[in-house]
Protein backbone atom coordinates (compact mmCIF):
# COMPACT_ATOMS: atom_id res chain seq x y z
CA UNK A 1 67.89 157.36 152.27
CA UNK A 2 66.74 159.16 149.48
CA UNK A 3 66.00 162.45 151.01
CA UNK A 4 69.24 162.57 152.82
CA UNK A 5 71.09 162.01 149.64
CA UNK A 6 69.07 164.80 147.97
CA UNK A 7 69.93 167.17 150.70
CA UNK A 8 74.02 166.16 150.40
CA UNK A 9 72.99 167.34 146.15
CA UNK A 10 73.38 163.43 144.94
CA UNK A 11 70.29 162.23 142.87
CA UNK A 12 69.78 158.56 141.44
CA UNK A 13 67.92 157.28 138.26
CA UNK A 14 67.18 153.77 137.41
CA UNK A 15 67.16 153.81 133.58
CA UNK A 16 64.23 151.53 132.22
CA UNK A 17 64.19 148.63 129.42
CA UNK A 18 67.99 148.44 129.50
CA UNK A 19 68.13 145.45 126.91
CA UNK A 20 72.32 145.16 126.44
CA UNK A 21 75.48 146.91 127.93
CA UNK A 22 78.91 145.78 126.21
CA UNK A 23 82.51 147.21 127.62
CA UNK A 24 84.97 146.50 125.46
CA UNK A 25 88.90 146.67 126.45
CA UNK A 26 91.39 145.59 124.24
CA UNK A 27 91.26 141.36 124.53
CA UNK A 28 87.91 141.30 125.38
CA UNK A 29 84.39 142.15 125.88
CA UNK A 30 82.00 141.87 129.02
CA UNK A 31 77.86 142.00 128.07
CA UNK A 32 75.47 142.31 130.23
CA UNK A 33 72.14 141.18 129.22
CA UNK A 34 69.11 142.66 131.46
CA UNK A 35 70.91 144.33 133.36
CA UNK A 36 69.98 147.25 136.11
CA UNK A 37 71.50 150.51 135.18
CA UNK A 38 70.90 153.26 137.66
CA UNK A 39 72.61 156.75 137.07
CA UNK A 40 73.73 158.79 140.11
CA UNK A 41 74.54 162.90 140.01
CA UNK A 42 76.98 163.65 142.71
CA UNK A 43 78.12 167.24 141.76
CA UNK A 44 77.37 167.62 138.39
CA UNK A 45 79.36 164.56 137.89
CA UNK A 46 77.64 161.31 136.39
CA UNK A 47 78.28 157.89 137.39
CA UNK A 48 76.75 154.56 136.34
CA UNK A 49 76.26 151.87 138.70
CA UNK A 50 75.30 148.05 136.82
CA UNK A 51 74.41 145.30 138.33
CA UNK A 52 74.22 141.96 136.66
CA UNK A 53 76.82 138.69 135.52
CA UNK A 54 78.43 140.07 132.01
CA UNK A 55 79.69 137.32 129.59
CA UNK A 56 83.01 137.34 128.72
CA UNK A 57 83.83 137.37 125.64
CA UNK A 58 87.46 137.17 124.19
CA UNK A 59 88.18 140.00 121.23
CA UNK A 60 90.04 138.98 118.11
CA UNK A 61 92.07 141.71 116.95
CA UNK A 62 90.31 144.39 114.79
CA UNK A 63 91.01 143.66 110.93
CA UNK A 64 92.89 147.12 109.19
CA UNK A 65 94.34 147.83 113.22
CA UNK A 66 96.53 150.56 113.59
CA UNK A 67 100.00 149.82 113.22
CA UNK A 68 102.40 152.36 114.74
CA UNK A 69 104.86 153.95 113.05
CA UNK A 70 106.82 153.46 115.87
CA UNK A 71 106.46 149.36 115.48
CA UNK A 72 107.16 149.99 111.80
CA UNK A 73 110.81 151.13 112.31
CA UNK A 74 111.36 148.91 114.28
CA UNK A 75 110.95 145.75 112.93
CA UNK A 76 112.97 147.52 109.85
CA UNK A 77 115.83 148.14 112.04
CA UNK A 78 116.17 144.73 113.78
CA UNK A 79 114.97 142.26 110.96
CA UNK A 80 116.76 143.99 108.25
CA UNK A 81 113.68 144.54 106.08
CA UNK A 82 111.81 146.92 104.16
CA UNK A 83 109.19 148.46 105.17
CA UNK A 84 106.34 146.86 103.47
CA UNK A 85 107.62 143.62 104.63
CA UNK A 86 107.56 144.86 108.39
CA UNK A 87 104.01 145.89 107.66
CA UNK A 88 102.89 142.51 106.41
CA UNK A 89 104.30 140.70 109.24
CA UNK A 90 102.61 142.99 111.57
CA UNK A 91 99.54 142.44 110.75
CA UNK A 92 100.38 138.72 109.98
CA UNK A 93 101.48 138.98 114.17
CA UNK A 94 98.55 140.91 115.03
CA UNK A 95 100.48 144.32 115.70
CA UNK A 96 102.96 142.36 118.27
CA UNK A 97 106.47 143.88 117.07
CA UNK A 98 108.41 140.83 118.80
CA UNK A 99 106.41 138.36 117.23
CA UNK A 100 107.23 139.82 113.13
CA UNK A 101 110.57 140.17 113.97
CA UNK A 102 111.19 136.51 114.91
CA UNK A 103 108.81 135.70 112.17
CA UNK A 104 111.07 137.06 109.58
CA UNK A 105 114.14 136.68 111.07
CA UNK A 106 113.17 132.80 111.05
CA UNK A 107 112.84 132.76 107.46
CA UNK A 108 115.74 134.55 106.30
């Protein structure tokens, strides 16, 4: 197997004493503990093959996250607020734009 694979230019690595591999998307993280990691070349291109059960882990949302201006204007424009008040419900809503705006509309 190997040799054809070298002949079709593809070469494969196992990478040794892998202790921890983490992906992280947006609501959550997967870690894989002990896992097998083996790198394959196809091409110049490199692609990482891993092979173990993660853990899945649910992600709060990052304290100080971006807020868009973008979500900014428009919590202004349909709770009838300042600014500064659209960016403290925003982060009080976790960035969700929908979520502020019922917030403040609810306590007007």
């Amino acid at each position: 197997m190997k040799s054809m694979m070298k002949r079709m230019g593809i070469s494969s690595e196992e990478i040794e004493d892998v202790e921890e591999i983490i992906i992280r998307t947006k609501s959550k993280e997967l870690l894989f503990s002990d896992a097998a990691v083996t790198v394959m070349t196809v091409q110049g291109q490199k692609t990482f093959q891993i092979v173990g059960e993660p853990e899945i882990r649910e992600r709060a949302p990052e304290e100080g996250s971006k807020i868009s201006g973008e979500d900014v204007s428009l919590v202004v424009e349909q709770a009838g607020v300042s600014e500064e008040e659209a960016i403290s419900a925003l982060k009080e809503c976790n960035g969700q734009p929908a979520e502020a705006i019922l917030k403040l509309m609810s306590s007007k």
